[in-house]
PDB file of N, CA and C in Angstrom:
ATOM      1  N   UNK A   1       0.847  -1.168   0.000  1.00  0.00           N
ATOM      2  CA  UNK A   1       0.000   0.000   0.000  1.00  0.00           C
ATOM      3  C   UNK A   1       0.893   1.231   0.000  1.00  0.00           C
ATOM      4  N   UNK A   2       0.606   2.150  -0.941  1.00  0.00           N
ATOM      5  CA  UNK A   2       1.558   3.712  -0.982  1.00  0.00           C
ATOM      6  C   UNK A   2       0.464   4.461   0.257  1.00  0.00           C
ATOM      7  N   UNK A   3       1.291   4.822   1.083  1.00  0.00           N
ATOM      8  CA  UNK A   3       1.134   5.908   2.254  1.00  0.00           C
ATOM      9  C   UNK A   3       0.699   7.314   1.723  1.00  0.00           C
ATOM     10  N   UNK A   4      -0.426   7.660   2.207  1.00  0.00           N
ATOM     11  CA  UNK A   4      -0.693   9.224   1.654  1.00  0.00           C
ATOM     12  C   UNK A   4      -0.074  10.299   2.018  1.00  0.00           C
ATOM     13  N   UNK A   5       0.618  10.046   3.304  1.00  0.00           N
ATOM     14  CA  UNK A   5       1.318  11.204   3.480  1.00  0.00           C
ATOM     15  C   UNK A   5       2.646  10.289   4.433  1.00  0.00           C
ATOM     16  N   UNK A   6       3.898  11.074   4.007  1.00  0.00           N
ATOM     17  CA  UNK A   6       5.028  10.650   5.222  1.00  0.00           C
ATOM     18  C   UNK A   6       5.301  11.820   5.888  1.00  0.00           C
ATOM     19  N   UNK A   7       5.050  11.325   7.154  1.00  0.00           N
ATOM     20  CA  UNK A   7       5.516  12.449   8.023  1.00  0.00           C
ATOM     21  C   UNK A   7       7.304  12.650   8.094  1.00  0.00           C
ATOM     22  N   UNK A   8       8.003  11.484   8.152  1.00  0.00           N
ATOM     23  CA  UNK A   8       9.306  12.182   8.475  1.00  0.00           C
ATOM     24  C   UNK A   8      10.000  10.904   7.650  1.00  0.00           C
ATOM     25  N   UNK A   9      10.955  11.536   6.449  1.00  0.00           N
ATOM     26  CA  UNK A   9      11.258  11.080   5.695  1.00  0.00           C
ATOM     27  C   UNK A   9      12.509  10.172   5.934  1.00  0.00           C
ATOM     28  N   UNK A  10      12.672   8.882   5.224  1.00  0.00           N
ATOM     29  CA  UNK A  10      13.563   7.630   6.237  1.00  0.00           C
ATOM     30  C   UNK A  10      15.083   7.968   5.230  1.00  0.00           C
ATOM     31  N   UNK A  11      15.359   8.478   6.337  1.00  0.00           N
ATOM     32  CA  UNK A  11      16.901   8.384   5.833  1.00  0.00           C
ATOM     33  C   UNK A  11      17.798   7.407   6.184  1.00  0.00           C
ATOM     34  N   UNK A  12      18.779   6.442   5.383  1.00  0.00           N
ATOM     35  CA  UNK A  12      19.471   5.572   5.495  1.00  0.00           C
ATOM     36  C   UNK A  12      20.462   5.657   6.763  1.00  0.00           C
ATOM     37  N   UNK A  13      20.548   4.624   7.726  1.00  0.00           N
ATOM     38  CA  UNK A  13      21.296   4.793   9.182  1.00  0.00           C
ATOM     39  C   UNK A  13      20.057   5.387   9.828  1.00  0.00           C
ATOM     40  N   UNK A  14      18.624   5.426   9.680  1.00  0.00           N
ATOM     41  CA  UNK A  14      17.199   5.826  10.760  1.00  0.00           C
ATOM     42  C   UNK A  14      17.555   5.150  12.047  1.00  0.00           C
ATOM     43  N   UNK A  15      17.632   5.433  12.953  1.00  0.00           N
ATOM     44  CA  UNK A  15      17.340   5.034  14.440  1.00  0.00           C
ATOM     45  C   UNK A  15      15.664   4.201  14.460  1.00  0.00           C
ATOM     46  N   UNK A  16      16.015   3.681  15.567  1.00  0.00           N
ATOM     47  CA  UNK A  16      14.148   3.220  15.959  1.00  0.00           C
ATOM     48  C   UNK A  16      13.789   4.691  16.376  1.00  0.00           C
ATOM     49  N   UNK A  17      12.641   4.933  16.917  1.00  0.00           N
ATOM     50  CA  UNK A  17      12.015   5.810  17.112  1.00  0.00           C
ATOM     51  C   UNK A  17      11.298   5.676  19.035  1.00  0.00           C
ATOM     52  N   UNK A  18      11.668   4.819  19.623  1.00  0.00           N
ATOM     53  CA  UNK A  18      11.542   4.716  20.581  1.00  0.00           C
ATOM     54  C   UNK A  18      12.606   5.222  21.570  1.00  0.00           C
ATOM     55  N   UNK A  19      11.568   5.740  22.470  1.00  0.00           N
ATOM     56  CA  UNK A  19      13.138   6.914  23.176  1.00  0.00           C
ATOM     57  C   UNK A  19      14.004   6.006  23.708  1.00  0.00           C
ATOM     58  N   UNK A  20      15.078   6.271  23.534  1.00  0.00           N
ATOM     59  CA  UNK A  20      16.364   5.502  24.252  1.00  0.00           C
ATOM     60  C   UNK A  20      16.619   4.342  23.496  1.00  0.00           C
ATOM     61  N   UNK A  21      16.190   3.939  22.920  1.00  0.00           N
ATOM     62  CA  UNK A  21      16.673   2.915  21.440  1.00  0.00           C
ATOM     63  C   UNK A  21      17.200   3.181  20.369  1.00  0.00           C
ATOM     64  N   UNK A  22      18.748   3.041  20.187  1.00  0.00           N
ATOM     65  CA  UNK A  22      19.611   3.172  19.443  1.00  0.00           C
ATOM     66  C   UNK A  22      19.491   2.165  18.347  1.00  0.00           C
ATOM     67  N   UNK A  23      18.885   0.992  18.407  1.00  0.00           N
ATOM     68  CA  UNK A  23      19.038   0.104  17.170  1.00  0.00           C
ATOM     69  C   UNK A  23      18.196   0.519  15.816  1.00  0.00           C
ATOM     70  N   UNK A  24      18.880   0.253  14.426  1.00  0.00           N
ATOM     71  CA  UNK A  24      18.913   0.705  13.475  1.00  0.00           C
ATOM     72  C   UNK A  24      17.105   0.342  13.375  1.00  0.00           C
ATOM     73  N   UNK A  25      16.500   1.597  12.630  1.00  0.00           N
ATOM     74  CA  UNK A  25      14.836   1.247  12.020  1.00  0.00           C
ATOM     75  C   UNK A  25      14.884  -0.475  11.126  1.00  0.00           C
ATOM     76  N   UNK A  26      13.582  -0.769  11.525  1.00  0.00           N
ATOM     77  CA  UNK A  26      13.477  -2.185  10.895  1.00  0.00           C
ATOM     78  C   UNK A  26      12.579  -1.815   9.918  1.00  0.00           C
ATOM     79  N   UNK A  27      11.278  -1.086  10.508  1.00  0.00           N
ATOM     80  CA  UNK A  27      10.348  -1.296   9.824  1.00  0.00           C
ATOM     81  C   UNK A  27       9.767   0.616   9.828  1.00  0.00           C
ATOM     82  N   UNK A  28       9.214   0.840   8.957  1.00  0.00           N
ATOM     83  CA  UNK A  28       8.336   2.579   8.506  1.00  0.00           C
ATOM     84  C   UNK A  28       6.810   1.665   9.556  1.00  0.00           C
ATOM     85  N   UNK A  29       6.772   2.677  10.123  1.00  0.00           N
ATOM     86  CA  UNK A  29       5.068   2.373  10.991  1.00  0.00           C
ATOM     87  C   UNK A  29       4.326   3.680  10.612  1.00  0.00           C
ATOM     88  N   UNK A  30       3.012   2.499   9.702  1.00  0.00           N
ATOM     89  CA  UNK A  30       2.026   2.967   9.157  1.00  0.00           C
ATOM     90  C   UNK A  30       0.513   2.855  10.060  1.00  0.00           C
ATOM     91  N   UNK A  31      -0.491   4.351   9.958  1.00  0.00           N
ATOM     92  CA  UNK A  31      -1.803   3.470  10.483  1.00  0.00           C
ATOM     93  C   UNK A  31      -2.780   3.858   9.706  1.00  0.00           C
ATOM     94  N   UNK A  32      -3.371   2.376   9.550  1.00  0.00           N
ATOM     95  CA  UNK A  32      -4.032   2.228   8.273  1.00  0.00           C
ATOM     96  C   UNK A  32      -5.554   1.913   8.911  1.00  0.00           C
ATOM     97  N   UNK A  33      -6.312   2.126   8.025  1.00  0.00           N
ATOM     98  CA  UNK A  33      -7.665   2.431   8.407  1.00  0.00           C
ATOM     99  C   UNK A  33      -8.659   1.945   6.843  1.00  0.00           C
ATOM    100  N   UNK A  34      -9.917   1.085   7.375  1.00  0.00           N
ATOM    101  CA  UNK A  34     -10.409   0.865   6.017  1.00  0.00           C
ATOM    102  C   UNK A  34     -11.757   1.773   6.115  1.00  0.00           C
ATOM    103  N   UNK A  35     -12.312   2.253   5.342  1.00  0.00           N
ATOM    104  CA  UNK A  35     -13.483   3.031   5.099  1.00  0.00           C
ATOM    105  C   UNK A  35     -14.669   2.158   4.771  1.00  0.00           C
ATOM    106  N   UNK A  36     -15.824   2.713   5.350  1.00  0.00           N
ATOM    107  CA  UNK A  36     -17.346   2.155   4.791  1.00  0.00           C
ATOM    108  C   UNK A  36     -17.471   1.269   3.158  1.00  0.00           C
ATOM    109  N   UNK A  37     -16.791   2.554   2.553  1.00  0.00           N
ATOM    110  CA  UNK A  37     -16.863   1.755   1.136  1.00  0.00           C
ATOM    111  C   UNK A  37     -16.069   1.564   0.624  1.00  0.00           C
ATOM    112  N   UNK A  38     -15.118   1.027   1.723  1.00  0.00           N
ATOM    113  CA  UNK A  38     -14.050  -0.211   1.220  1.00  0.00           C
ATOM    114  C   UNK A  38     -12.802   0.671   0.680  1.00  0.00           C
ATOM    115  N   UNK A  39     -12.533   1.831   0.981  1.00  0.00           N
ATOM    116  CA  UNK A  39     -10.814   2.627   0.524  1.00  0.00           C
ATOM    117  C   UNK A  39     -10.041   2.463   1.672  1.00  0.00           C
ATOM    118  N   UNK A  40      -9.190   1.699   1.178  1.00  0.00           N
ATOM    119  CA  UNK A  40      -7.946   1.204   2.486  1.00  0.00           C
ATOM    120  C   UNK A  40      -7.141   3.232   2.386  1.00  0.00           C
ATOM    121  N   UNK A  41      -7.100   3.347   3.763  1.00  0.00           N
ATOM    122  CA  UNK A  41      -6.457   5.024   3.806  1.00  0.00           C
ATOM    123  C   UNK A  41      -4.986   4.593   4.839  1.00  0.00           C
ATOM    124  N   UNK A  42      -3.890   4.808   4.755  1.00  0.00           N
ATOM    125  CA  UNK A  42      -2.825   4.852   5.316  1.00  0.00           C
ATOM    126  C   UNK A  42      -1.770   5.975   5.411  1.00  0.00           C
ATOM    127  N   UNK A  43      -1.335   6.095   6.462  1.00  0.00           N
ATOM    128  CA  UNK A  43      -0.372   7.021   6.537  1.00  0.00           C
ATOM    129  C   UNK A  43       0.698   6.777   7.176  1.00  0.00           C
ATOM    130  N   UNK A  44       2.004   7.466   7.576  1.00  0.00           N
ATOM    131  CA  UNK A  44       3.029   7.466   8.370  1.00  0.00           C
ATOM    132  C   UNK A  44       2.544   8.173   9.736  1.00  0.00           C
ATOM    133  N   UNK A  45       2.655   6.441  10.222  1.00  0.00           N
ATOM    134  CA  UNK A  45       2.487   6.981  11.970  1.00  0.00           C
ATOM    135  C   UNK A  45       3.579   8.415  12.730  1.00  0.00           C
ATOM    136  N   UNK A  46       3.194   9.593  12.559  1.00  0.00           N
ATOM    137  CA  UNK A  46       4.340  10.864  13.204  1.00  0.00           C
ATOM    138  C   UNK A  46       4.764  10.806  14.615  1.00  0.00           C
ATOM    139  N   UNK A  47       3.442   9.532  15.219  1.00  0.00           N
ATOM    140  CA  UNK A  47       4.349   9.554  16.775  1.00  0.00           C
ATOM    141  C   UNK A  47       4.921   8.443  17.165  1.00  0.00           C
ATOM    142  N   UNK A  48       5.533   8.149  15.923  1.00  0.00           N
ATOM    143  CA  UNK A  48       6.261   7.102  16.291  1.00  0.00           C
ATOM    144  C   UNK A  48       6.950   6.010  14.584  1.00  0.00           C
ATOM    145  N   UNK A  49       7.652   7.261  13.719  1.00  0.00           N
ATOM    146  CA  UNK A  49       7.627   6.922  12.314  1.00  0.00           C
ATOM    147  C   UNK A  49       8.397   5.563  12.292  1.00  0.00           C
ATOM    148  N   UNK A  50       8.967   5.232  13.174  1.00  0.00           N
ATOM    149  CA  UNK A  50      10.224   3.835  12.819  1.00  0.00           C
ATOM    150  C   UNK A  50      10.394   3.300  13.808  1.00  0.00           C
ATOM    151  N   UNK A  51      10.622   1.727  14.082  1.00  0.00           N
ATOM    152  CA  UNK A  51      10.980   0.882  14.772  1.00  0.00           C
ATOM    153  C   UNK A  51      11.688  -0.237  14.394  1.00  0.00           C
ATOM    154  N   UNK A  52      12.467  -0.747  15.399  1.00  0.00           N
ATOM    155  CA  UNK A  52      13.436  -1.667  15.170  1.00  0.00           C
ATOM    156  C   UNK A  52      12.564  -3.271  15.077  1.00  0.00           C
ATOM    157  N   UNK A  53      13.425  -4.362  14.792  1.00  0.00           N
ATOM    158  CA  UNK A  53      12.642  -4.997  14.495  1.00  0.00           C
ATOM    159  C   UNK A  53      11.965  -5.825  16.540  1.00  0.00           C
ATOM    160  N   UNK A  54      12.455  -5.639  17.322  1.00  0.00           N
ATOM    161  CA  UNK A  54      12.412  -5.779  18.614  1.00  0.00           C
ATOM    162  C   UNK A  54      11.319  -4.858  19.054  1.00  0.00           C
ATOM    163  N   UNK A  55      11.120  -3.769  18.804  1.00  0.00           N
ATOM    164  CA  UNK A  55       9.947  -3.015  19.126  1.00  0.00           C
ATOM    165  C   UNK A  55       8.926  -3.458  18.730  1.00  0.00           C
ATOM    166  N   UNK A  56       9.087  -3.599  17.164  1.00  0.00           N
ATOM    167  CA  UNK A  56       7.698  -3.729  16.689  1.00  0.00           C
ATOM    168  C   UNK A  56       6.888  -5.179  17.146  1.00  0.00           C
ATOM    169  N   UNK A  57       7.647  -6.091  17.123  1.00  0.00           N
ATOM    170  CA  UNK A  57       7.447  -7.392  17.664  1.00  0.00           C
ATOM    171  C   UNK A  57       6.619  -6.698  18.610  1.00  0.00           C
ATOM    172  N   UNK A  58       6.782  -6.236  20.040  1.00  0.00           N
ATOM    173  CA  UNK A  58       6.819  -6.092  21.049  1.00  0.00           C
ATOM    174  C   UNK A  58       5.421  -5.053  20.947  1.00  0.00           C
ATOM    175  N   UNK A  59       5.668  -3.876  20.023  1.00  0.00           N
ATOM    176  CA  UNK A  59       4.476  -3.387  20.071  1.00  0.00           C
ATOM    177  C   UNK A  59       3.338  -4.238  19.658  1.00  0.00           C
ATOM    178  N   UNK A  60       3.071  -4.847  18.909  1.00  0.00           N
ATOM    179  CA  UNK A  60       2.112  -5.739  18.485  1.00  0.00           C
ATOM    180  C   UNK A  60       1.968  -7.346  19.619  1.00  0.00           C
ATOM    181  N   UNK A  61       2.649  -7.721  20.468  1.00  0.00           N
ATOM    182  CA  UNK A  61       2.554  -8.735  21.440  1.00  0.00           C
ATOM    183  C   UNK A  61       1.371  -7.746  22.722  1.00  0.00           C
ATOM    184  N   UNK A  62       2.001  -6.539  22.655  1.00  0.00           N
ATOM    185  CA  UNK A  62       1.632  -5.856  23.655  1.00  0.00           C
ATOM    186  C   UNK A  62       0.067  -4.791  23.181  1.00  0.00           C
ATOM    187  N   UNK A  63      -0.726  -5.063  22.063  1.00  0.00           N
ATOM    188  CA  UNK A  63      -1.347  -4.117  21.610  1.00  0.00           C
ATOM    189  C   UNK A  63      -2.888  -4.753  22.691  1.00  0.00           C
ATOM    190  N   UNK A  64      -3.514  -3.771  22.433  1.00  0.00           N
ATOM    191  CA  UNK A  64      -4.843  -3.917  23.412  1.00  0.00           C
ATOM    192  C   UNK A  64      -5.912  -3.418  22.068  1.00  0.00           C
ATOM    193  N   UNK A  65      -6.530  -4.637  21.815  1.00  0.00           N
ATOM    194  CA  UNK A  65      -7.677  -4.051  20.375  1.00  0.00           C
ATOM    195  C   UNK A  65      -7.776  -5.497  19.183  1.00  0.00           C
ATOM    196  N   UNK A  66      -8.671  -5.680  18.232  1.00  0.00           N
ATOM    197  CA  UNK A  66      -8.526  -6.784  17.533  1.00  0.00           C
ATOM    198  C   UNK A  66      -7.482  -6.755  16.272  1.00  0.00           C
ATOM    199  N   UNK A  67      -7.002  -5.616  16.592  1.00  0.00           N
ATOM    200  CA  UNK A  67      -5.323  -5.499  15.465  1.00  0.00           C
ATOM    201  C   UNK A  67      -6.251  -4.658  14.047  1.00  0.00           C
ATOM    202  N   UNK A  68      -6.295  -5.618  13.001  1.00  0.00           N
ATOM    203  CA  UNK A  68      -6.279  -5.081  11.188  1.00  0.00           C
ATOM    204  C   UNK A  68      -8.035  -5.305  11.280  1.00  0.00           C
ATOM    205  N   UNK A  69      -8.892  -4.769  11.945  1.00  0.00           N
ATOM    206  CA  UNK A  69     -10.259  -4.322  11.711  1.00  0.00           C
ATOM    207  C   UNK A  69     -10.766  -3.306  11.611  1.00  0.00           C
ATOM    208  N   UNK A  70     -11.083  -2.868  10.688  1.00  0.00           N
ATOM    209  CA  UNK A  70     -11.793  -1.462   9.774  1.00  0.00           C
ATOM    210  C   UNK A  70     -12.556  -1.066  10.917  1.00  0.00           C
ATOM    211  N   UNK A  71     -12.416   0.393  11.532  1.00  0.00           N
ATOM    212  CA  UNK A  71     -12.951   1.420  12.051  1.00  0.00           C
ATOM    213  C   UNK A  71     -12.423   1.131  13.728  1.00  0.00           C
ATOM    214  N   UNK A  72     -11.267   0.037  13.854  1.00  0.00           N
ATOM    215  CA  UNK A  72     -11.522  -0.575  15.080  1.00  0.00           C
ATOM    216  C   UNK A  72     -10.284   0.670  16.350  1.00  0.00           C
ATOM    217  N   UNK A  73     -10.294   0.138  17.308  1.00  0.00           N
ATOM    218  CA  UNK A  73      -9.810   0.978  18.274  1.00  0.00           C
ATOM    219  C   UNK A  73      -8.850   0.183  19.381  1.00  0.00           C
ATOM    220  N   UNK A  74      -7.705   0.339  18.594  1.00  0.00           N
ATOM    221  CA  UNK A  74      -6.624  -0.443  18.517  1.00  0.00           C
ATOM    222  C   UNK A  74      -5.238   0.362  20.073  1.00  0.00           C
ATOM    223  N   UNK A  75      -4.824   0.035  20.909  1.00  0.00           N
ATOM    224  CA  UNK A  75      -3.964   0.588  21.912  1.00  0.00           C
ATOM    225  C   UNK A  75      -2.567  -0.068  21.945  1.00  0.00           C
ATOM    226  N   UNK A  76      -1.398   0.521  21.146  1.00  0.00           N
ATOM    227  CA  UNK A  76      -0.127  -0.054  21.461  1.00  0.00           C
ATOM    228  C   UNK A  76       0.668   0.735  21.888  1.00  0.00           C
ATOM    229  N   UNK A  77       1.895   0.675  22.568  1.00  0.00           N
ATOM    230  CA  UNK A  77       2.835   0.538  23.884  1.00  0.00           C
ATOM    231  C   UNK A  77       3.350   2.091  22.497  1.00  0.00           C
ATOM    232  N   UNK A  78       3.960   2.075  21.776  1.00  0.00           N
ATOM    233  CA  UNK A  78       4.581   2.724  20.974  1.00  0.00           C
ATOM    234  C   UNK A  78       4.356   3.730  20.193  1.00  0.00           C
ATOM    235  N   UNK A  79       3.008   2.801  19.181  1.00  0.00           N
ATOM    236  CA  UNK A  79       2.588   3.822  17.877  1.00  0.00           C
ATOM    237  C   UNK A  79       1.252   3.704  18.417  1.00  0.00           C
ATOM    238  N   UNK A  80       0.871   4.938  17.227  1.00  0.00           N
ATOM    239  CA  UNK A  80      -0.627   5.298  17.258  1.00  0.00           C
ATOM    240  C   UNK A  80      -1.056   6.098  18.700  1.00  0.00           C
ATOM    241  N   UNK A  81      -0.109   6.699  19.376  1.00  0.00           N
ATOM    242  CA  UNK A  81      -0.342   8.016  20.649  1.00  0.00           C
ATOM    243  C   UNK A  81      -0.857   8.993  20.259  1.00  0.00           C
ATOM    244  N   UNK A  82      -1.397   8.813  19.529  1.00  0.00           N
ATOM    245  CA  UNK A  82      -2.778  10.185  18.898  1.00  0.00           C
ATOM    246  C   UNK A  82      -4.320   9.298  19.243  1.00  0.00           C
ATOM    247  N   UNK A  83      -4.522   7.931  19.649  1.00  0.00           N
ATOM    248  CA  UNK A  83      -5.126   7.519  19.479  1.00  0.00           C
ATOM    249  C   UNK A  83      -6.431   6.951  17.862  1.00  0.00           C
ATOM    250  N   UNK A  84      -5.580   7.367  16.626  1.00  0.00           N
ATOM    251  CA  UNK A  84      -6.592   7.035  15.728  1.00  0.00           C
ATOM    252  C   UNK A  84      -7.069   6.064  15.602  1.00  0.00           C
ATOM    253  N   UNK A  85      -8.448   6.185  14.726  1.00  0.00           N
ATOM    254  CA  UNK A  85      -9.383   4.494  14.493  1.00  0.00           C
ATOM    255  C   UNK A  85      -8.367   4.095  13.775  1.00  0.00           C
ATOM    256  N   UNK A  86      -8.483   2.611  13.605  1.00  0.00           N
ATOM    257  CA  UNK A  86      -7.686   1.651  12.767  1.00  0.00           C
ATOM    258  C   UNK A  86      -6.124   0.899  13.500  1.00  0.00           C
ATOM    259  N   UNK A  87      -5.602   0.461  12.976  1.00  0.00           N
ATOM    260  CA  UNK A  87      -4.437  -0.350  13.126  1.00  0.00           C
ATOM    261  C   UNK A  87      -3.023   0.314  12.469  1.00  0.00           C
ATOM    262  N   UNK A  88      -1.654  -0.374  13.535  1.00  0.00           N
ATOM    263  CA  UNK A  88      -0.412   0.095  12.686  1.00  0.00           C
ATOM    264  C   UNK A  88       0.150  -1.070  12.329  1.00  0.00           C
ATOM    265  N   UNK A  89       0.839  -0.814  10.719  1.00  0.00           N
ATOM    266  CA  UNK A  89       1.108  -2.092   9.875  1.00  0.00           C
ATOM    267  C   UNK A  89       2.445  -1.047   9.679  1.00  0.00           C
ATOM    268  N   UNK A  90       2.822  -2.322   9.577  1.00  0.00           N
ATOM    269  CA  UNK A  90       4.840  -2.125   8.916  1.00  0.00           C
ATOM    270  C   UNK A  90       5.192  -2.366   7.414  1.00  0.00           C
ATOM    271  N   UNK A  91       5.989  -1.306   7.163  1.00  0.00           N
ATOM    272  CA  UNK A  91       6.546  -1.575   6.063  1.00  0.00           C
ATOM    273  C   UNK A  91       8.312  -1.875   6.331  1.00  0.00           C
ATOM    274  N   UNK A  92       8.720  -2.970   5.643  1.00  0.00           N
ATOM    275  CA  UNK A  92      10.399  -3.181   6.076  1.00  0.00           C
ATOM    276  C   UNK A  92      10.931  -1.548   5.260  1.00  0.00           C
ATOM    277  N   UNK A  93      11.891  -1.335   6.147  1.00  0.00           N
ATOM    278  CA  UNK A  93      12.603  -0.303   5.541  1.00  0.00           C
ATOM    279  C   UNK A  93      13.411  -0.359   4.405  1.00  0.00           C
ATOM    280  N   UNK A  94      14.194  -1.730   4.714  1.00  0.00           N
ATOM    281  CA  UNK A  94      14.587  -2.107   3.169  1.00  0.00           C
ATOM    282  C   UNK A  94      13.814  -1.518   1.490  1.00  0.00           C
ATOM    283  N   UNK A  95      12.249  -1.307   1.290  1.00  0.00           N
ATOM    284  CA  UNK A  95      11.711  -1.208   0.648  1.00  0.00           C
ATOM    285  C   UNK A  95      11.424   0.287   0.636  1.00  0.00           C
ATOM    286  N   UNK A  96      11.640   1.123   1.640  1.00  0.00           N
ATOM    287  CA  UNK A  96      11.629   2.253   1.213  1.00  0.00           C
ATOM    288  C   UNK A  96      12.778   3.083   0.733  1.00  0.00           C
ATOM    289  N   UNK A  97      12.683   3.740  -0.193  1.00  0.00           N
ATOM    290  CA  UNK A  97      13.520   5.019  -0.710  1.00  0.00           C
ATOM    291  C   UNK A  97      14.452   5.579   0.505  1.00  0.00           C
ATOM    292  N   UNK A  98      15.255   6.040   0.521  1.00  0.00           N
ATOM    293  CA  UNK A  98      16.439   6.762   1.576  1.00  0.00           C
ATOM    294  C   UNK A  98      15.876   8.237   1.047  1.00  0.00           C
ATOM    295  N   UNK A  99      15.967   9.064   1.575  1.00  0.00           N
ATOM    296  CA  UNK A  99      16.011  10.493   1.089  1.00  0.00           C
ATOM    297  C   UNK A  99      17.739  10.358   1.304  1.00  0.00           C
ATOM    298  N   UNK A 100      17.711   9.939   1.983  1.00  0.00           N
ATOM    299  CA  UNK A 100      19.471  10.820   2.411  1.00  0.00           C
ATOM    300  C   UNK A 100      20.156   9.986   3.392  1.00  0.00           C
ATOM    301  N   UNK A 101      20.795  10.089   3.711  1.00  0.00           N
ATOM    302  CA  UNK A 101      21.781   9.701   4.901  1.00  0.00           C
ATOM    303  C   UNK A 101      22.198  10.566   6.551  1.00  0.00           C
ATOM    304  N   UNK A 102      21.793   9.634   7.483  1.00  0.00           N
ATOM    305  CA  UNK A 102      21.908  10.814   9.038  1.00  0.00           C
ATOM    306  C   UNK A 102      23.411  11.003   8.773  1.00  0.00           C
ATOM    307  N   UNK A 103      23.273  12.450   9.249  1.00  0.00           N
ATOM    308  CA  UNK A 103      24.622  13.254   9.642  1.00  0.00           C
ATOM    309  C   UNK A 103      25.209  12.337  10.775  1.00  0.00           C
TER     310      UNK A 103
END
């Protein structure tokens, strides 16, 4: 699925995004949401754009909600601290574009 909007663009050498976690991004965290008449809508999760592959595991062991159900009301440890309807799905970073490289 192409993301409608990225909040913060993955530059090659990304950190996780969890405070105090130095290990390299595994995965772009997306939250995706399906509509009444069926348009899958996704975006780049902004509070929380990247995780390692240990987080994300972890966020999803630890989520409170039925996970990938349209309109549903989903609670994990990490992403989605805005509270939106829907679920967060990963994309490997491998597959995304670099803008650039961290200083």
């Amino acid at each position: 699925m192409k993301l409608q909007r990225i909040a913060v663009p993955y530059l090659a050498g990304q950190p996780c995004s969890v405070p105090g976690c130095t290990a390299p991004a595994g995965v772009v965290v997306a939250l995706v949401d399906k509509y009444p008449g069926g348009e899958l809508f996704g975006e780049q999760d902004f509070t929380c754009p990247f995780l390692c592959h240990r987080h994300r595991a972890e966020n999803e062991r630890r989520r409170i909600g039925p996970g990938a159900v349209p309109r549903s009301d989903n609670q994990y440890p990490f992403t989605n601290r805005a509270g939106a309807q829907g679920w967060s799905a990963y994309q490997p970073c491998s597959a995304a574009t670099p803008v650039g490289r961290r200083p």
